[in-house]
PDB file of N, CA and C in Angstrom:
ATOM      1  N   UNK A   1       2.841-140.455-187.322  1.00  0.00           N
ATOM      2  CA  UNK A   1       1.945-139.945-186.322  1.00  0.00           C
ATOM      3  C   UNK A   1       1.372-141.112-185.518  1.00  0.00           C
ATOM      4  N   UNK A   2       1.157-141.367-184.094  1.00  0.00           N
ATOM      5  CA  UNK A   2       0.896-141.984-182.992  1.00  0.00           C
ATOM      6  C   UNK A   2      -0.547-141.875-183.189  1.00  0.00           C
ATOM      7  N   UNK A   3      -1.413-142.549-183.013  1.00  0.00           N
ATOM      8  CA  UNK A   3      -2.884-142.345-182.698  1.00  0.00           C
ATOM      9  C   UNK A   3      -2.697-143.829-181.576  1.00  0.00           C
ATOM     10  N   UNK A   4      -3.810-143.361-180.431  1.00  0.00           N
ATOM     11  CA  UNK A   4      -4.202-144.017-179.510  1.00  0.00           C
ATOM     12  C   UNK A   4      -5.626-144.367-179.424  1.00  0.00           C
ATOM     13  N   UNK A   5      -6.439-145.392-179.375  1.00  0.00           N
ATOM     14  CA  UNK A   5      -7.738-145.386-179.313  1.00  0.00           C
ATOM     15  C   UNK A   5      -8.308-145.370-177.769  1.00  0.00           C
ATOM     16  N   UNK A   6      -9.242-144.488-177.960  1.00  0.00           N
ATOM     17  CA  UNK A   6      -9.687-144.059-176.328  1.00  0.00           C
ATOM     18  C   UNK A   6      -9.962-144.780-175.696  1.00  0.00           C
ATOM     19  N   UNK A   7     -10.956-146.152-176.316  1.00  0.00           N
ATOM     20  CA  UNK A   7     -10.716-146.934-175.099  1.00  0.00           C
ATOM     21  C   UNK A   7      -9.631-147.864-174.861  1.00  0.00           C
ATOM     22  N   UNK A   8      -8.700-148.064-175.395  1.00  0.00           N
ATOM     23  CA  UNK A   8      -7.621-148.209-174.499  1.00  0.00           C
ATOM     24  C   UNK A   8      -7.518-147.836-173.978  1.00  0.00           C
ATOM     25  N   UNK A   9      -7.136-146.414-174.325  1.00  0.00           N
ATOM     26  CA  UNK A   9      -6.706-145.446-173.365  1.00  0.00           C
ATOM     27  C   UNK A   9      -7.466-145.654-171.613  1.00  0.00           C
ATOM     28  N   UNK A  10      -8.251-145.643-172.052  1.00  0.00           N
ATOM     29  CA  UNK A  10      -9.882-145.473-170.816  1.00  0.00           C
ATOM     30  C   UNK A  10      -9.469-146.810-170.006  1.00  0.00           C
ATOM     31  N   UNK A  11      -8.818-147.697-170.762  1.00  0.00           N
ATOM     32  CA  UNK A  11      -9.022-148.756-170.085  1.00  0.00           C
ATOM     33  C   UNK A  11      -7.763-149.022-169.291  1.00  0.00           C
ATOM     34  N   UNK A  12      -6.481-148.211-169.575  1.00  0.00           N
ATOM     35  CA  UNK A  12      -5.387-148.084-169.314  1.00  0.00           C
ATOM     36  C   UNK A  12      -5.707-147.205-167.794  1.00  0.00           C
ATOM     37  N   UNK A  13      -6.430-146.085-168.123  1.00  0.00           N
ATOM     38  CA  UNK A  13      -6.927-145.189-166.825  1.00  0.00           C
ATOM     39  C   UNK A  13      -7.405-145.956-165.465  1.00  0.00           C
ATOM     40  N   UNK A  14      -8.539-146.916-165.747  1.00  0.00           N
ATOM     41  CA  UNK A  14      -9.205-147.560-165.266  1.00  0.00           C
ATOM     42  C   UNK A  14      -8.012-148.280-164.272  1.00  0.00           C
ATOM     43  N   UNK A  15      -7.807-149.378-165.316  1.00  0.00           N
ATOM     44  CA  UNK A  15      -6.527-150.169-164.175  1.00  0.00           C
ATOM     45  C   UNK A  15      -6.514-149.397-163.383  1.00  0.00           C
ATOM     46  N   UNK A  16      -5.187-148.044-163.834  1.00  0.00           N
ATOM     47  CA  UNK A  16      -4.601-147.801-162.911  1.00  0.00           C
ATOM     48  C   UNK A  16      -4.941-147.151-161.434  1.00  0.00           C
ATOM     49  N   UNK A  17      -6.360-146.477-161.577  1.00  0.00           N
ATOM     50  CA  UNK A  17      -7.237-146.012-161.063  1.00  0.00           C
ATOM     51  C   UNK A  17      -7.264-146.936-160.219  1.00  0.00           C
ATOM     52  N   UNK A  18      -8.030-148.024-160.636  1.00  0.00           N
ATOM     53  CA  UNK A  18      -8.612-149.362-159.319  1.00  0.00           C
ATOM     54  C   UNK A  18      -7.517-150.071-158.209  1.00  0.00           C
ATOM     55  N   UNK A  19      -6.427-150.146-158.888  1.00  0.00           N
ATOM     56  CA  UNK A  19      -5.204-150.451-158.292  1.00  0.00           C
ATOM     57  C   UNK A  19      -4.859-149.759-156.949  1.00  0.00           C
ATOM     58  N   UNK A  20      -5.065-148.306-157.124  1.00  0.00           N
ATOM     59  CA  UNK A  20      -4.809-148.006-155.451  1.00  0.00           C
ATOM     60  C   UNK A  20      -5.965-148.180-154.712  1.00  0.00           C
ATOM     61  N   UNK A  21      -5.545-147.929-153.223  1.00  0.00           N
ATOM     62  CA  UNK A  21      -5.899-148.234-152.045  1.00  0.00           C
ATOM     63  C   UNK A  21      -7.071-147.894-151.642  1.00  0.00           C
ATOM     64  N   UNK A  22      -8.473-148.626-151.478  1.00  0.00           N
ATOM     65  CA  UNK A  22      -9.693-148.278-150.933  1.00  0.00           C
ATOM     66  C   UNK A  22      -9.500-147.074-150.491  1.00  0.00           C
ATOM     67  N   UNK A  23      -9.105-146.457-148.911  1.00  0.00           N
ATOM     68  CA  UNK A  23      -9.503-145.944-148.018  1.00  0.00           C
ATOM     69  C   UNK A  23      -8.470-144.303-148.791  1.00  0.00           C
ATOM     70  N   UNK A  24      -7.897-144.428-149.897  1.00  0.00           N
ATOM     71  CA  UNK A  24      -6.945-143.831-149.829  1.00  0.00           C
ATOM     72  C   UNK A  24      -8.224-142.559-151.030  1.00  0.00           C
ATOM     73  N   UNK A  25      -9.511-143.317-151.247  1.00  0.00           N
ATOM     74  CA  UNK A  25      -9.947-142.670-152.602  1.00  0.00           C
ATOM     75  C   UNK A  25     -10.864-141.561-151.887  1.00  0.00           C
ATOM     76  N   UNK A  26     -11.061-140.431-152.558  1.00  0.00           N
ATOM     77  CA  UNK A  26     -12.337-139.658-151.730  1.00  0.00           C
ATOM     78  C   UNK A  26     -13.803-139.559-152.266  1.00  0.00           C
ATOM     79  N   UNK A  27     -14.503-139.435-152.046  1.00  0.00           N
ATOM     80  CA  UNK A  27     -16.143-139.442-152.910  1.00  0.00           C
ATOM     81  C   UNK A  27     -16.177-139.185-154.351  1.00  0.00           C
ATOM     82  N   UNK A  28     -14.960-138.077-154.736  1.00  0.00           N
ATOM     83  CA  UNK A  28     -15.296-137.192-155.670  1.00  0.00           C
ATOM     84  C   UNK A  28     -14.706-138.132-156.914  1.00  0.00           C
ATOM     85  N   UNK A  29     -13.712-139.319-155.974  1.00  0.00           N
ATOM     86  CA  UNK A  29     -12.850-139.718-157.027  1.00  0.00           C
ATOM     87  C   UNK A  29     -13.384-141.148-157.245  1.00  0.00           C
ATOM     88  N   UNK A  30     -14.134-141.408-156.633  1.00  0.00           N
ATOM     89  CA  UNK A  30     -15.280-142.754-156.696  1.00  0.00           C
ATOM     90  C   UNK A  30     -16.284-142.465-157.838  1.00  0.00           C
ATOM     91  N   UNK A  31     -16.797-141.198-157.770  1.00  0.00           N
ATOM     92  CA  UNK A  31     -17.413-140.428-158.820  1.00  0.00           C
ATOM     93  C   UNK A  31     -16.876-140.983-160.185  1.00  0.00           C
ATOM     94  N   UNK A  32     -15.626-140.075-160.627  1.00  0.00           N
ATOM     95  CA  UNK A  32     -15.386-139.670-161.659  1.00  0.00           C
ATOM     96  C   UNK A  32     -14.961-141.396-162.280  1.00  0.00           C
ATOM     97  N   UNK A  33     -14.282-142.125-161.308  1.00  0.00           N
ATOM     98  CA  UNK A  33     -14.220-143.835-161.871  1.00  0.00           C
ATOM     99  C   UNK A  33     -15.325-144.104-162.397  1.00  0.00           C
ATOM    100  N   UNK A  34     -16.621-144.309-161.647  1.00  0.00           N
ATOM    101  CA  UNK A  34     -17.708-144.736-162.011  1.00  0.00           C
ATOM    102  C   UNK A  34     -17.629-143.924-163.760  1.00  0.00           C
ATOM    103  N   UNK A  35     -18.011-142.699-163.300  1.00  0.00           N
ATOM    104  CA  UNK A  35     -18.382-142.192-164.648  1.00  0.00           C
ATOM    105  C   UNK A  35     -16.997-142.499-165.405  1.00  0.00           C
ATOM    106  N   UNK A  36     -15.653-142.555-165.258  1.00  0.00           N
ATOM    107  CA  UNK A  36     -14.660-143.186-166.446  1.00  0.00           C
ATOM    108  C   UNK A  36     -15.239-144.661-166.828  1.00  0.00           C
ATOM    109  N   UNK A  37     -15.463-145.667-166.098  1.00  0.00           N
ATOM    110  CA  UNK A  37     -16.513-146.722-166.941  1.00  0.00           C
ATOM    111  C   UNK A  37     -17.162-146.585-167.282  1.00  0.00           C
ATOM    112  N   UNK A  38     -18.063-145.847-167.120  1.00  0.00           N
ATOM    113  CA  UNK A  38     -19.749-145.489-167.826  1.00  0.00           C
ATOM    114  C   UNK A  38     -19.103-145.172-169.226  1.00  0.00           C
ATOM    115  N   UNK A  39     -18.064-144.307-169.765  1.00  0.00           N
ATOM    116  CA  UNK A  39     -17.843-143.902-171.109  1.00  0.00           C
ATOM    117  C   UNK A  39     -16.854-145.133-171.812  1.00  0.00           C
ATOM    118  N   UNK A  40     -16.458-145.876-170.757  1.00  0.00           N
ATOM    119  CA  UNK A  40     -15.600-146.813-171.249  1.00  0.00           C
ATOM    120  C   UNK A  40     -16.630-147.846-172.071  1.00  0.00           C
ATOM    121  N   UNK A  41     -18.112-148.060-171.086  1.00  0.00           N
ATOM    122  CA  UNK A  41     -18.899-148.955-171.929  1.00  0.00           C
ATOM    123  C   UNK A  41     -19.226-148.718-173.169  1.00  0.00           C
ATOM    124  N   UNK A  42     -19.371-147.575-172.897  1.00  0.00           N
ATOM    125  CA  UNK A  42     -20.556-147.110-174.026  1.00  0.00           C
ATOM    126  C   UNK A  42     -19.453-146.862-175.374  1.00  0.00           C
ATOM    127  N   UNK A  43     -18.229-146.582-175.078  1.00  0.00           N
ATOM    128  CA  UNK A  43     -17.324-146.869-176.486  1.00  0.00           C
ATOM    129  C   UNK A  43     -16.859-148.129-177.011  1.00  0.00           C
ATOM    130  N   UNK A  44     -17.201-149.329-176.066  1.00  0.00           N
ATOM    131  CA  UNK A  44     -16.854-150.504-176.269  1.00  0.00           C
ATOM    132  C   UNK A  44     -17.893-150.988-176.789  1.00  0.00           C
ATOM    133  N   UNK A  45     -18.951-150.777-176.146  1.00  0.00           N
ATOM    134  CA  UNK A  45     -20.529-151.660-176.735  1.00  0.00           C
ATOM    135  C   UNK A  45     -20.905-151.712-178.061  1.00  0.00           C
ATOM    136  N   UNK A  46     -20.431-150.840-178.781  1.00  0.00           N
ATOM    137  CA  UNK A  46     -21.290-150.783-180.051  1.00  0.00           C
ATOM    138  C   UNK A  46     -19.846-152.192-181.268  1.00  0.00           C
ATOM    139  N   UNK A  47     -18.946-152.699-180.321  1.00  0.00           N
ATOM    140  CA  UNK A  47     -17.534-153.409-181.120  1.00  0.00           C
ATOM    141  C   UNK A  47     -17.970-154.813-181.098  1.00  0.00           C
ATOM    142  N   UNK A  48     -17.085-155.500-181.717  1.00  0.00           N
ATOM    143  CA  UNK A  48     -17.513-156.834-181.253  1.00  0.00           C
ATOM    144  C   UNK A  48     -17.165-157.316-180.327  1.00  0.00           C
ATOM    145  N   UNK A  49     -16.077-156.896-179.746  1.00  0.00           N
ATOM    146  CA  UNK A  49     -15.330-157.632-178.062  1.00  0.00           C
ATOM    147  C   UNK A  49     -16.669-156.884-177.821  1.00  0.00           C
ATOM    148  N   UNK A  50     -17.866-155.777-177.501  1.00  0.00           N
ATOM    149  CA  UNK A  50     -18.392-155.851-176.641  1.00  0.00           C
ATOM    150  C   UNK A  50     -19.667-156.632-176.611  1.00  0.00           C
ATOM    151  N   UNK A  51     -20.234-157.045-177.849  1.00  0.00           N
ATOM    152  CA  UNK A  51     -21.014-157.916-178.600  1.00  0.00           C
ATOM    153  C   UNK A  51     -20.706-159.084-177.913  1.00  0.00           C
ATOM    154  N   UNK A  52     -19.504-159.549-177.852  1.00  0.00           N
ATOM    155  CA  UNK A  52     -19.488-160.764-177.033  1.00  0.00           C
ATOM    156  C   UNK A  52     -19.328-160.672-176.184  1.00  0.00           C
ATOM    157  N   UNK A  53     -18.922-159.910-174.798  1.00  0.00           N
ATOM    158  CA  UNK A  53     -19.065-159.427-173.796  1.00  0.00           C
ATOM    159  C   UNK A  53     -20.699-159.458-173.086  1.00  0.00           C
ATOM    160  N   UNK A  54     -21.107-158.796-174.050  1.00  0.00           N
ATOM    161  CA  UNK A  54     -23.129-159.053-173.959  1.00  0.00           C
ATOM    162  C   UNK A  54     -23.659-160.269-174.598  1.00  0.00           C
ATOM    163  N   UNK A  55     -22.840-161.286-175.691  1.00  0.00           N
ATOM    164  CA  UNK A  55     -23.823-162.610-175.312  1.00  0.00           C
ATOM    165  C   UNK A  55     -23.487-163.433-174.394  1.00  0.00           C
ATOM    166  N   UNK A  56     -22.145-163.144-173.540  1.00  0.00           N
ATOM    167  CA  UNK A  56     -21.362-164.008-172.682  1.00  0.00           C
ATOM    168  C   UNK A  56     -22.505-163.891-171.083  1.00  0.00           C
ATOM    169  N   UNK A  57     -23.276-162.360-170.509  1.00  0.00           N
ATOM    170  CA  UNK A  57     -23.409-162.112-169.775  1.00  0.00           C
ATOM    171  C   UNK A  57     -24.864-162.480-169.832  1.00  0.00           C
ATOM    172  N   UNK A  58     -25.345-161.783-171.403  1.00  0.00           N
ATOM    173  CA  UNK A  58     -26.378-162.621-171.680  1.00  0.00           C
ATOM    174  C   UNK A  58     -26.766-164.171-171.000  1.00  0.00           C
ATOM    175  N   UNK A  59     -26.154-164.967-171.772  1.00  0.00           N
ATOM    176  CA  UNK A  59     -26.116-166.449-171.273  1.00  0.00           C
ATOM    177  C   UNK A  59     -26.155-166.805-170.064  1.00  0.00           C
ATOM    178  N   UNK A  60     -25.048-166.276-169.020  1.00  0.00           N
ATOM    179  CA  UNK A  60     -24.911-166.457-167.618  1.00  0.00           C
ATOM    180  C   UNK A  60     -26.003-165.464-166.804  1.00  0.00           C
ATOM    181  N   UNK A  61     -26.740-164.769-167.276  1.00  0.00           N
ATOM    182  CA  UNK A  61     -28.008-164.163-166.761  1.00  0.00           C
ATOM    183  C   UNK A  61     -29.069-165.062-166.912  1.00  0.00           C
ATOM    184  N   UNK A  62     -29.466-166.224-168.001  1.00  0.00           N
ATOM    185  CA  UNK A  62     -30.288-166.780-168.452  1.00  0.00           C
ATOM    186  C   UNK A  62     -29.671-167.684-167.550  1.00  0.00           C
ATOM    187  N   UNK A  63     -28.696-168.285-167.507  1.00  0.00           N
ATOM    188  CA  UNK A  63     -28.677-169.338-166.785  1.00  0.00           C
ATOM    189  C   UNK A  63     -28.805-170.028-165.750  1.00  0.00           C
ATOM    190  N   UNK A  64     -28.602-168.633-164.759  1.00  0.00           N
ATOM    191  CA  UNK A  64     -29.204-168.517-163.622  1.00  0.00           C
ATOM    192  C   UNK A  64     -30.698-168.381-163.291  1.00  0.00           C
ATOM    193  N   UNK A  65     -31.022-167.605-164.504  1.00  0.00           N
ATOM    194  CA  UNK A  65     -32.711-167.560-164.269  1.00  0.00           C
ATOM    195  C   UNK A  65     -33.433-168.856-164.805  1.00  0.00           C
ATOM    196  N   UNK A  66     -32.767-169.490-165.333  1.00  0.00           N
ATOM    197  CA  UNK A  66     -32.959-170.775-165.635  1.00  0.00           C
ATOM    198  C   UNK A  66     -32.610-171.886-164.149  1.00  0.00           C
ATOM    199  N   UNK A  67     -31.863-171.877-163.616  1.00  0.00           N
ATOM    200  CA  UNK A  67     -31.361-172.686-162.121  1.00  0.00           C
ATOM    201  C   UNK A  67     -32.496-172.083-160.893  1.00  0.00           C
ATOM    202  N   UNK A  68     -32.785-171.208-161.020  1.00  0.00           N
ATOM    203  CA  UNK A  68     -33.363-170.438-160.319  1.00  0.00           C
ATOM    204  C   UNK A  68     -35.063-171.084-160.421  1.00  0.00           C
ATOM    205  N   UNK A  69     -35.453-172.145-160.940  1.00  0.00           N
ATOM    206  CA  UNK A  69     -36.754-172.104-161.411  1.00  0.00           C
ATOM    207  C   UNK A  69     -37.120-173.448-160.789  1.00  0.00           C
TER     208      UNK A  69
END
């Protein structure tokens, strides 16, 4: 039996999603991207790729607010 984990999956969607053409997308489908990342985060965040993902952004948020001073 095949099992796929969703966010791959999600993340497989995504690509392919972003890949076509600006002008070619309509409101509804700008929508539903947004919200396909919104669930993509929130299944990634709680992993450790996303753990480090958030001390990576972490850091470069501080660091700037640090340059910034």
């Amino acid at each position: 039996m095949l099992t796929i984990n969703v966010a791959v999956l999600l993340a497989v969607i995504i690509v392919v999603r972003l890949r076509r053409r600006t002008h070619a997308r309509s409101r509804n489908d700008e929508k539903l991207t947004v919200l396909i990342v919104l669930v993509f985060g929130i299944l990634v965040a709680p992993t450790a790729f996303g753990q480090g993902v958030l001390d990576v952004v972490s850091q470069l948020a501080s660091g700037i607010n640090d340059a910034g001073r």
